[in-house]
Protein backbone atom coordinates (compact mmCIF):
# COMPACT_ATOMS: atom_id res chain seq x y z
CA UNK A 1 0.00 0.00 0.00
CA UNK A 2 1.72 3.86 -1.25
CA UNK A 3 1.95 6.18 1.85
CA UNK A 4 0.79 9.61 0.19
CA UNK A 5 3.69 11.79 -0.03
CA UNK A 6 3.25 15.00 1.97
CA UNK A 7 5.62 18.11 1.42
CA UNK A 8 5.93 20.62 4.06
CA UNK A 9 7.41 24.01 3.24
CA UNK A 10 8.15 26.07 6.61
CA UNK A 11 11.40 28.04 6.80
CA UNK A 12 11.16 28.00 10.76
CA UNK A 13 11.82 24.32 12.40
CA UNK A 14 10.10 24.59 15.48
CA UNK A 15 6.58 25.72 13.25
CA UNK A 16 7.39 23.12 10.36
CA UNK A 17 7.59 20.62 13.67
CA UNK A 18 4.29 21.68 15.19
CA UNK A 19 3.35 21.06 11.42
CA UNK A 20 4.37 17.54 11.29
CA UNK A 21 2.73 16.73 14.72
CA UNK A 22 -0.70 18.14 13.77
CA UNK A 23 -0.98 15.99 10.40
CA UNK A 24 -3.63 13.12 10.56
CA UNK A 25 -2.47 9.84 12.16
CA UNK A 26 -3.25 8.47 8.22
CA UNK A 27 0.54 6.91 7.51
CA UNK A 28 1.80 10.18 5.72
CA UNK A 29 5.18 9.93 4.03
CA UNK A 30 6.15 13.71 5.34
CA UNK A 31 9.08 15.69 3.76
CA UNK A 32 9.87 18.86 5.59
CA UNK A 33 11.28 21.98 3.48
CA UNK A 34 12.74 24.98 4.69
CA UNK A 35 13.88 26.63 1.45
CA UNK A 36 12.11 27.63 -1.58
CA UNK A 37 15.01 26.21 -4.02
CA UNK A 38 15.13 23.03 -2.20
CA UNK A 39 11.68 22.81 -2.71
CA UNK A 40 11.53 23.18 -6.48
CA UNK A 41 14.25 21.08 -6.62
CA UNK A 42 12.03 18.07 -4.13
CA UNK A 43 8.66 18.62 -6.90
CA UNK A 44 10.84 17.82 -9.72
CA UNK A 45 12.11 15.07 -8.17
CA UNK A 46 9.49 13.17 -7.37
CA UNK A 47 4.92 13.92 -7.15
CA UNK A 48 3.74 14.53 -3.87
CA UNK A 49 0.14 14.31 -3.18
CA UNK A 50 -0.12 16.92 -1.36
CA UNK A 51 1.71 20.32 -0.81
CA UNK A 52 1.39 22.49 2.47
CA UNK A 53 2.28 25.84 2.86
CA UNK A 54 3.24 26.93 6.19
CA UNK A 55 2.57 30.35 7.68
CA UNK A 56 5.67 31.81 7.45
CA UNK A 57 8.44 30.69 4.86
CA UNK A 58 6.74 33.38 2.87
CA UNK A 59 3.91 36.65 2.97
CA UNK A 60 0.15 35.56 1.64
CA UNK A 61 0.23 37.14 -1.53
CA UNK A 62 3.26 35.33 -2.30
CA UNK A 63 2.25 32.13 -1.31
CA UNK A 64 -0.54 32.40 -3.99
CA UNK A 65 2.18 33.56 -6.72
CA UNK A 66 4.14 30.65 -5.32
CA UNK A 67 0.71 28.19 -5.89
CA UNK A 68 1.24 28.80 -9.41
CA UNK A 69 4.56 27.27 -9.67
CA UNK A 70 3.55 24.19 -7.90
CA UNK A 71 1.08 23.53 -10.17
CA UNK A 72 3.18 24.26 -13.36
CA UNK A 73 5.59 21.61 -11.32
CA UNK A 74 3.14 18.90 -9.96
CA UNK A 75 -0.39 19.69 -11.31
CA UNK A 76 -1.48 16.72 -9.54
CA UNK A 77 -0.84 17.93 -5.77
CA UNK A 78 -3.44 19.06 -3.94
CA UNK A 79 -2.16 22.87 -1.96
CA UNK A 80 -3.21 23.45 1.70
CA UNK A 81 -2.20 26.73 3.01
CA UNK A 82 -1.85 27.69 6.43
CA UNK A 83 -2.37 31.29 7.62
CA UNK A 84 -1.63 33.80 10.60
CA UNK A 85 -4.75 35.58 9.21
CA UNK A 86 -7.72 34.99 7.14
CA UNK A 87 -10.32 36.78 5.22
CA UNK A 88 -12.94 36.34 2.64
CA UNK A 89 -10.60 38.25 0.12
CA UNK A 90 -7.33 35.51 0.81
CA UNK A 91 -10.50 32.71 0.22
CA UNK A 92 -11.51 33.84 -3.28
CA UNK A 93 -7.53 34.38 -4.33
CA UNK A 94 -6.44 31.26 -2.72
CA UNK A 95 -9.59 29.50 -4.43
CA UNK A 96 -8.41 31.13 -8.02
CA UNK A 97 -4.95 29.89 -7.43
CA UNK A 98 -5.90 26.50 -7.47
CA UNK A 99 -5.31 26.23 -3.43
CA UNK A 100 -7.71 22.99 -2.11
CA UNK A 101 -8.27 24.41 1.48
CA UNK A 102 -6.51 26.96 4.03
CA UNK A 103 -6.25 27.14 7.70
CA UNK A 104 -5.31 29.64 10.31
CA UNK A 105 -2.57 28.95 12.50
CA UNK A 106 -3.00 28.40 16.12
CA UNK A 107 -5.35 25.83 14.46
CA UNK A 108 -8.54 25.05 15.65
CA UNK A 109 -8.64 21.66 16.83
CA UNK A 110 -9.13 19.22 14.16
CA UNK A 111 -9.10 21.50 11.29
CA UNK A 112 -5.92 21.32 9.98
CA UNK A 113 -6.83 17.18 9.76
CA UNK A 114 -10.12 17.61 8.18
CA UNK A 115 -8.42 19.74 5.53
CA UNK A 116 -5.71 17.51 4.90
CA UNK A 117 -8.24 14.38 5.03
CA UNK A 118 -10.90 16.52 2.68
CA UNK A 119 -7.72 17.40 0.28
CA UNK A 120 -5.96 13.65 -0.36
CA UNK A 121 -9.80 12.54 -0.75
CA UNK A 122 -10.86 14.87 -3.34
CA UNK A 123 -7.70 14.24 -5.07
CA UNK A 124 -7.78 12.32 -8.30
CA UNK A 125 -4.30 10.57 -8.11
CA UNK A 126 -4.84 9.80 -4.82
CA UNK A 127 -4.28 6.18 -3.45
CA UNK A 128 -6.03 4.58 -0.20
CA UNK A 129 -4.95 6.53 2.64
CA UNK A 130 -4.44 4.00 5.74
CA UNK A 131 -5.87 5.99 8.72
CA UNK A 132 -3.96 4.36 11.35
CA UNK A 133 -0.56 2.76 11.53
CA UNK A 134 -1.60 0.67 14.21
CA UNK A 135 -2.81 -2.55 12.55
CA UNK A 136 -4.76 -3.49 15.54
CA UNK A 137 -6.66 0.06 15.23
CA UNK A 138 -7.03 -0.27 11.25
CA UNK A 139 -10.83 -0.90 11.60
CA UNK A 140 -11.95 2.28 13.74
CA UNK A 141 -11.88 4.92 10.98
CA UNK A 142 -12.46 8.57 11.98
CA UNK A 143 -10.53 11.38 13.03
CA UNK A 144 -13.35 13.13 14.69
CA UNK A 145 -12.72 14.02 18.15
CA UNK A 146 -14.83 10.98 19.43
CA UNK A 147 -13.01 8.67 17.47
CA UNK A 148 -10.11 9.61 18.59
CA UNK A 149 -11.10 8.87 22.23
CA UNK A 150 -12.29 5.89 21.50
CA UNK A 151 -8.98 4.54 19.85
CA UNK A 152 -7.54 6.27 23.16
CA UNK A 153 -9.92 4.54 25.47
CA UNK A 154 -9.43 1.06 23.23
CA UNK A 155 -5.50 1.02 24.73
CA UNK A 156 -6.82 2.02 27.94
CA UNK A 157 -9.14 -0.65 28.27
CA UNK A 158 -7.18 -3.26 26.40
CA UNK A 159 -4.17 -3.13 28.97
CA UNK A 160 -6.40 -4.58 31.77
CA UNK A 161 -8.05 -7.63 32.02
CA UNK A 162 -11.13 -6.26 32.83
CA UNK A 163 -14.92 -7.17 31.22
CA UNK A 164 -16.14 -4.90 28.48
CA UNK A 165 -19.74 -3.55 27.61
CA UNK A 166 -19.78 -1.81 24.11
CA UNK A 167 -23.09 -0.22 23.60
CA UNK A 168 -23.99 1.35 20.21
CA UNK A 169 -26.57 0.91 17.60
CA UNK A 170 -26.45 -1.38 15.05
CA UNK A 171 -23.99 -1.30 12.42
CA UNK A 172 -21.61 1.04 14.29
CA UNK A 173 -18.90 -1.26 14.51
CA UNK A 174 -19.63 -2.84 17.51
CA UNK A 175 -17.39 -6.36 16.80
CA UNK A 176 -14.57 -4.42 15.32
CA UNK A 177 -13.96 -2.71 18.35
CA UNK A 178 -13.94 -5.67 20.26
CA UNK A 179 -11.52 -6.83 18.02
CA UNK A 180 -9.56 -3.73 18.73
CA UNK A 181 -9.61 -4.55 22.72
CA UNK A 182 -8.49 -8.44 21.85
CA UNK A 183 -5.78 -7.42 19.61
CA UNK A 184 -4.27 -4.57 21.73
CA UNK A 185 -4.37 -6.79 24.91
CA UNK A 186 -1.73 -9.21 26.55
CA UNK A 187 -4.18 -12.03 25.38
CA UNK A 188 -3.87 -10.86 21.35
CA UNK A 189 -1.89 -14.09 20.18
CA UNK A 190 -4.73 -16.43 21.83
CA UNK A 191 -8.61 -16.84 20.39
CA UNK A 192 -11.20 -14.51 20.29
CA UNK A 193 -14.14 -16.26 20.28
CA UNK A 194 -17.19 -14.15 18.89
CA UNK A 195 -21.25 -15.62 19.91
CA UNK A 196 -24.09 -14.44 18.61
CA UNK A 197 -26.68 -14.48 21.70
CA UNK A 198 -29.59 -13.94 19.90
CA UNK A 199 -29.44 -17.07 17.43
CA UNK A 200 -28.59 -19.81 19.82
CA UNK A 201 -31.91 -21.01 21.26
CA UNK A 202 -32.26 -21.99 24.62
CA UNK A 203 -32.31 -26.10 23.84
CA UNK A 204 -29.09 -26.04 22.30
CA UNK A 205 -27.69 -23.12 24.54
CA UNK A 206 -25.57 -25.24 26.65
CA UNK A 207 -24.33 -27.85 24.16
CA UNK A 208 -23.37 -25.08 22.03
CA UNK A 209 -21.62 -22.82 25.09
CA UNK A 210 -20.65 -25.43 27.04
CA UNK A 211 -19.88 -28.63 25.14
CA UNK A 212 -20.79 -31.90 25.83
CA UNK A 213 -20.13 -35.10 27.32
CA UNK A 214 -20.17 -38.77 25.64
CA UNK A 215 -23.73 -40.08 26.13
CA UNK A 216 -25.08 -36.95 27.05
CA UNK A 217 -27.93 -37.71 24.88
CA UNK A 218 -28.60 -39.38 21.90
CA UNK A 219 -25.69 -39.11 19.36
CA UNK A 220 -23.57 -37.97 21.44
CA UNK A 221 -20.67 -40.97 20.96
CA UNK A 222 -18.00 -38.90 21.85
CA UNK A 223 -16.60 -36.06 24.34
CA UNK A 224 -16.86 -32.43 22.65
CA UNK A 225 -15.72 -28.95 23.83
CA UNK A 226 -18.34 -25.84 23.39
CA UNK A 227 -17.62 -21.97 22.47
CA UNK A 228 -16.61 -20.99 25.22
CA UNK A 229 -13.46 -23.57 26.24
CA UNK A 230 -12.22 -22.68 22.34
CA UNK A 231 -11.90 -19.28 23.82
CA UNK A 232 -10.11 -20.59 27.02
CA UNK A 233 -6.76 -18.15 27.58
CA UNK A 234 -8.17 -15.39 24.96
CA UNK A 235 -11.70 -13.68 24.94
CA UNK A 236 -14.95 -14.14 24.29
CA UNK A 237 -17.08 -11.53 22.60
CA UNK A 238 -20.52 -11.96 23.72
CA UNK A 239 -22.75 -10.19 20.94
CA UNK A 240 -26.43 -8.83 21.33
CA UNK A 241 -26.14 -9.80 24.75
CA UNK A 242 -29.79 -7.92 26.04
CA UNK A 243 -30.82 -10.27 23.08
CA UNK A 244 -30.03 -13.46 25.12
CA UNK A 245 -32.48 -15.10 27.10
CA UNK A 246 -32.77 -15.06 31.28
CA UNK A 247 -31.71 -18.92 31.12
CA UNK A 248 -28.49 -18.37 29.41
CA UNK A 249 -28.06 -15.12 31.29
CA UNK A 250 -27.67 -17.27 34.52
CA UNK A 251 -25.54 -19.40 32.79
CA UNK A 252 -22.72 -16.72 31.31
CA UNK A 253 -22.89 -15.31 35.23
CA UNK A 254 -22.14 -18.55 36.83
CA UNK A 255 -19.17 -19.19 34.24
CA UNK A 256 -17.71 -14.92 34.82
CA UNK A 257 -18.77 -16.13 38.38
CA UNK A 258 -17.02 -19.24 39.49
CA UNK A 259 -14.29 -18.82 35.97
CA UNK A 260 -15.15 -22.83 34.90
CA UNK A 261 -17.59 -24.03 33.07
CA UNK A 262 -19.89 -27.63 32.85
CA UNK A 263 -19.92 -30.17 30.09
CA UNK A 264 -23.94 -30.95 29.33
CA UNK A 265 -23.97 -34.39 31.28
CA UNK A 266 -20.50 -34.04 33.01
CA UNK A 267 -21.04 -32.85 36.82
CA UNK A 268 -17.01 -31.86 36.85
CA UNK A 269 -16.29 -28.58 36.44
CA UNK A 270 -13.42 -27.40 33.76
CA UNK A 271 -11.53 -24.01 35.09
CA UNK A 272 -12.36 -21.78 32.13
CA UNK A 273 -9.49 -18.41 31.47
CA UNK A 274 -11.18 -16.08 29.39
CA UNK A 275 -11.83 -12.45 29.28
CA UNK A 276 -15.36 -11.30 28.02
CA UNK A 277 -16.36 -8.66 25.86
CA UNK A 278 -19.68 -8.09 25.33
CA UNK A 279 -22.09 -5.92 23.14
CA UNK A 280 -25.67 -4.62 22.62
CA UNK A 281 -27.40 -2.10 20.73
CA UNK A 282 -29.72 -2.18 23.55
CA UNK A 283 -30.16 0.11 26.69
CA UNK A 284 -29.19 -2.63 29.16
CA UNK A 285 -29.41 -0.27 32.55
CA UNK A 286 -32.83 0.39 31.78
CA UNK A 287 -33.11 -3.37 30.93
CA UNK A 288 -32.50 -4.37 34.09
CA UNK A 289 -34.64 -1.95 36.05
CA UNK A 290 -37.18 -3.13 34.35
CA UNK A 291 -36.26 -6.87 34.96
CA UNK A 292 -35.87 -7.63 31.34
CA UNK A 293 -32.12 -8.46 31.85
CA UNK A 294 -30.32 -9.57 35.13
CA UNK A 295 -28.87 -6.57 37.25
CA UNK A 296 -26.18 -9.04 38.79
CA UNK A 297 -24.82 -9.83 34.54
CA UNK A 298 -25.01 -6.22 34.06
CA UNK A 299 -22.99 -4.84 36.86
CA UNK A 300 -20.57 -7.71 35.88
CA UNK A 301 -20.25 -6.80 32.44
CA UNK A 302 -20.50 -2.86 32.61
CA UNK A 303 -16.71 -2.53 34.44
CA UNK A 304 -14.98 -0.71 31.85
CA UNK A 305 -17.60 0.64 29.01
CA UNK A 306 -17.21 1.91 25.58
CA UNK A 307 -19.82 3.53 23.50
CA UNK A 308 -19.66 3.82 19.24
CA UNK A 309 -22.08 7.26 18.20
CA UNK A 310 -24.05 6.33 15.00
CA UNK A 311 -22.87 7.52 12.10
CA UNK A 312 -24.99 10.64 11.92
CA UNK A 313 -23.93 12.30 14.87
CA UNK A 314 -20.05 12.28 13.81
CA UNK A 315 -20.66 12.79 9.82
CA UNK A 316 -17.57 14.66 9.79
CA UNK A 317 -15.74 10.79 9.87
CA UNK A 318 -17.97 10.01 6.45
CA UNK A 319 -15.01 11.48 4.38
CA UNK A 320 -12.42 9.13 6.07
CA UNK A 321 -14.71 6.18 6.13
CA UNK A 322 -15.40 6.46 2.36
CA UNK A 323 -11.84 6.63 1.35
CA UNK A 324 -11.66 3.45 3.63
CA UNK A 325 -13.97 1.34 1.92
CA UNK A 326 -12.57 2.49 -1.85
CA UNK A 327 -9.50 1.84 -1.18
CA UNK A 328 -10.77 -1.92 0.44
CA UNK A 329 -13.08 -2.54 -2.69
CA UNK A 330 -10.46 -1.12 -5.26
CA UNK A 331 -8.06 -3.89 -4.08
CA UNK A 332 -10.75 -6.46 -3.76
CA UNK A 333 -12.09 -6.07 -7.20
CA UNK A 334 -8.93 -4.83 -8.80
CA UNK A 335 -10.39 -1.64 -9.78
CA UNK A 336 -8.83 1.80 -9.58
CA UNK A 337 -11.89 4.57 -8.48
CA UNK A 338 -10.42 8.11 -7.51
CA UNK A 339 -13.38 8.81 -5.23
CA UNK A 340 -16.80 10.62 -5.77
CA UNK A 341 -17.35 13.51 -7.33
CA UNK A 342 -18.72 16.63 -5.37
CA UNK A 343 -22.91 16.06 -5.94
CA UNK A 344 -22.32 12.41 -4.93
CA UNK A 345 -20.45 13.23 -1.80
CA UNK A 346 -22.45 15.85 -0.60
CA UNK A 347 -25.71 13.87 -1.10
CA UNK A 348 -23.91 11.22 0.64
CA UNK A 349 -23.13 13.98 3.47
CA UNK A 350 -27.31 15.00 3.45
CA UNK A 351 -28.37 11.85 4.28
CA UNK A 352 -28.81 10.58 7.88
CA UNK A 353 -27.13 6.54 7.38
CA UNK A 354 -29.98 4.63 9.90
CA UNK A 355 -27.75 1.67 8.73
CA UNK A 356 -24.68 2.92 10.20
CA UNK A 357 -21.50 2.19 8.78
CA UNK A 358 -22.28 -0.76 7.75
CA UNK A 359 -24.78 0.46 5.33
CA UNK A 360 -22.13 2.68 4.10
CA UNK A 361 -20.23 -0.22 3.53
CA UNK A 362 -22.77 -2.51 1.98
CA UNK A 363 -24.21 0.92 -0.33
CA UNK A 364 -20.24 1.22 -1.51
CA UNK A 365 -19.67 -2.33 -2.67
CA UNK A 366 -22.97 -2.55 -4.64
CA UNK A 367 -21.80 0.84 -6.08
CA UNK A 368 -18.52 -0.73 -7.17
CA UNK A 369 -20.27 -3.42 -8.58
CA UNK A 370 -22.41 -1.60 -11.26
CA UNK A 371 -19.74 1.74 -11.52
CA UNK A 372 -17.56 1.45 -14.82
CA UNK A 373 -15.70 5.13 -14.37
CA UNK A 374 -13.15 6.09 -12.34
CA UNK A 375 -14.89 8.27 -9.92
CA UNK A 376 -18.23 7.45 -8.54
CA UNK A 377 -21.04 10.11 -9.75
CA UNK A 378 -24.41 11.22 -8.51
CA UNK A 379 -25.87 9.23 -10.96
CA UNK A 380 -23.94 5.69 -9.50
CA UNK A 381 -26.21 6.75 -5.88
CA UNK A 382 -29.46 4.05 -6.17
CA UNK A 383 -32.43 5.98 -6.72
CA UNK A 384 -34.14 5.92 -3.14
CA UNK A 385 -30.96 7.22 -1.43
CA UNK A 386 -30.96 9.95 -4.13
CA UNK A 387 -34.84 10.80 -3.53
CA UNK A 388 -34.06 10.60 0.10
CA UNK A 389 -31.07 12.89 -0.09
CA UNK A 390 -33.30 15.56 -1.78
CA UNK A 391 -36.06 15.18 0.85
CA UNK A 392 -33.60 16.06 3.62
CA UNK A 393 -32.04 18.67 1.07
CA UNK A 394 -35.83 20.10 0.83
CA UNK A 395 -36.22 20.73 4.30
CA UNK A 396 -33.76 23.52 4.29
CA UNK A 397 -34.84 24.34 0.74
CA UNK A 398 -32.35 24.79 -2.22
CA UNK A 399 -28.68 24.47 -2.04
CA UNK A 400 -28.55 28.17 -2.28
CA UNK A 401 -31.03 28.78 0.48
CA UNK A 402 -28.86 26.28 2.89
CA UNK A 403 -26.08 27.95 2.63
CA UNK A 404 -27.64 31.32 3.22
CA UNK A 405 -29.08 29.57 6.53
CA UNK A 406 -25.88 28.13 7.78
CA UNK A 407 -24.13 31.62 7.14
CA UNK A 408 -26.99 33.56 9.25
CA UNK A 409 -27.45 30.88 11.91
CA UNK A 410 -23.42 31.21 12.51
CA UNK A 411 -23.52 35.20 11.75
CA UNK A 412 -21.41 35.04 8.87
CA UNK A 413 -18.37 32.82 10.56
CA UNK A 414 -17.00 30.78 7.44
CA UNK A 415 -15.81 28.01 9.33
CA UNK A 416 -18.54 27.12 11.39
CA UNK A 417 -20.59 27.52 8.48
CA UNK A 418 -18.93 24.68 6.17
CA UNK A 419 -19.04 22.54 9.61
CA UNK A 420 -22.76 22.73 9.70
CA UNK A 421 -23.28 22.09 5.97
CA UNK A 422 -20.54 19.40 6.09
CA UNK A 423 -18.49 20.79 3.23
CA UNK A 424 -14.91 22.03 2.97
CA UNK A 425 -14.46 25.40 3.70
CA UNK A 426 -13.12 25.79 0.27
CA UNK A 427 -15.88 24.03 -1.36
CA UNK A 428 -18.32 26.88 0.71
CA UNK A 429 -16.27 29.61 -0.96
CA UNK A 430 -16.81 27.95 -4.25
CA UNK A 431 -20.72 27.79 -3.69
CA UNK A 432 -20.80 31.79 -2.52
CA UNK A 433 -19.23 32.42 -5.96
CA UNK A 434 -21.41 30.08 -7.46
CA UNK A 435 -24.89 31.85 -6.00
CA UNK A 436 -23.06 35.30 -5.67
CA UNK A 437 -22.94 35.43 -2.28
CA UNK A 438 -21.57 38.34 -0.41
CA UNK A 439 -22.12 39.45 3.47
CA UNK A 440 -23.31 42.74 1.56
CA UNK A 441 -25.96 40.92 -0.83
């Protein structure tokens, strides 16, 4: 897999450091240059993907003159420029010089990743982007500030031995993180043992859990270990857990309980090592106040607790998530799709994914099944998400009336305006242009 090639051009160390450190944790190849010779000399060299211009190797204006000679050297790298001051004047020249996004330095939190991320997305040339170096982590995709918690909480939580509850709806990801925990723990190189507990009914529960023992019942001719024992030294991820019944409730707290479990027709106990994980898209406290799920399980499962937000609430993730998924399908079907042109991205940003990411996942492989160009369109988007997008679109009226609503509701503050509409801040400059939009007009 190509690490995107990154060029930083700061003259002063210490800011071309602070730089380096702010980038996305997406497995950047970074090259940092301090002068502008050396940095002609890097671009004919060798392509970067993306060029960033730091605040103060040169002034503003000549950053944008400078824009032009990157292009005429790499036309292929995207330009992020970062600024000691901003205005809607630098926005329009920085947009006409060819400039993908710019930030102003101290940086609010997060933005200079979300320009980075929004910049090697939109680029045509550019290659899957692995979001986190740590193969154990590769599955929780985001660089929202919740994510990043999360992946913080995930090493917490993985260097005890401790149970695990993961609550979250479904198709957040609920079995990846657990697969996080297991692989970031001490008990990584042993099983991990996953069990759905809402398709095992209660007549095969403990044959299934437990095992068996010869002559247990009929056709039973020989001894046979259950779930649970294959997970013995590793962990067992216990999914849909407020699914399970009350009978095999008591059952998983006697085995956390007394740490053995019980052959069906054996009355010797085997001493069972295993750490449990377990997961619900259910409200399990209020579960158990209403005695729909033991409170003794819950308090024994709810020790250290991790929650995954659906989809909609952190939509500023959707851009990393997407280049995710390409870059998994464009090596599973051999294909070579840039990414998704802007109508199909923000219709993918309108719409409120009940699915989760897993029907982002699912709606992205059907799309590279049918898709025959090399960037997906608006027209590659089935038809009900497309009439759904527009419904949600209609409820703020046109694009041009959305966009004069986010700029009032955050009194004209640029930023904070893309945020609410989703887009990049450059891609709000281009729609002002677009509906000649002015704080005057």
């Amino acid at each position: 897999m190509n690490q995107p090639a990154v060029f930083i051009f700061e003259r002063i160390a210490t800011l071309c450091n602070i730089l380096r450190e702010s980038l996305p944790p997406c497995g950047l190849k970074v090259t940092c240059i301090s002068e502008k010779n050396e940095l002609i000399r890097s671009l004919e060299a060798r392509q970067p993907d993306l060029v960033l211009l730091g605040p103060s190797c040169v002034g503003p204006e000549n950053n944008l003159e400078l824009a032009g000679e990157i292009h005429k050297l790499s036309g292929s790298a995207r330009l992020v420029l970062v600024v000691s001051h901003s205005s809607e004047e630098l926005a329009i020249a920085a947009l006409k010089a060819g400039i993908s996004d710019y930030v102003k330095y101290p940086f609010v939190p997060g933005e200079l990743d979300r320009a980075i991320c929004q910049s090697l997305f939109l680029s045509e040339d550019s290659k899957d982007v692995p979001l986190c170096s740590d193969p154990s982590l590769e599955g929780i995709v985001g660089d929202s500030s919740v994510m990043r918690e999360i992946r913080a909480r995930i090493a917490r939580v993985a260097s005890s031995d401790s149970n695990v509850l993961i609550t979250g709806e479904t198709g957040t990801g609920k079995e990846l993180l657990a697969e996080a925990v297991h692989g970031k723990s001490s008990r990584r190189n042993k099983p991990l043992v996953a069990i759905n507990c809402a398709a095992i009914p209660d007549s095969l529960l403990e044959s299934e859990l437990f095992g068996y023992a010869k002559g247990a019942f009929t056709g039973a001719d020989s001894n046979r270990d259950g779930k649970l024992k294959a997970a013995d030294k590793g962990t067992v991820f216990l999914d849909e857990i407020g699914d399970m019944s009350s009978y095999g409730q008591a059952k998983i707290l006697r085995m956390i309980e007394s740490k053995e479990i019980q052959r069906l027709g054996c009355s010797r106990g085997i001493p069972l090592d295993v750490r449990v994980i377990a997961a619900t898209n259910q409200d399990l406290e209020q579960l158990s106040k209403e005695n729909k799920f033991r409170k003794d399980l819950f308090f024994r499962l709810n020790v250290a607790r991790i929650h995954l937000p659906p989809l909609r609430d952190r939509k500023e993730d959707l851009l990393s998530l997407i280049k995710h998924y390409i870059g998994r399908f464009n090596r599973h079907f051999g294909r070579s799709i840039r990414g998704l042109s802007e109508e199909a991205l923000d219709c993918l940003l309108a719409y409120d994914w009940p699915g989760n990411v897993r029907e982002l996942k699912n709606l992205l492989e059907s799309i590279f099944v049918e898709a025959s160009g090399q960037h997906i369109s608006l027209a590659d988007l089935p038809l009900q998400l497309r009439l759904r997008c527009n419904e949600l679109k209609s409820l703020f009226g046109n694009e041009r009336e959305r966009l004069l609503w986010a700029l009032s509701a955050t009194n004209w503050n640029k930023s904070k305006a893309a945020d609410k509409l989703q887009w990049s801040r450059m891609t709000l400059y281009r729609k002002m242009a677009r509906y000649n939009i002015s704080r005057a007009g």
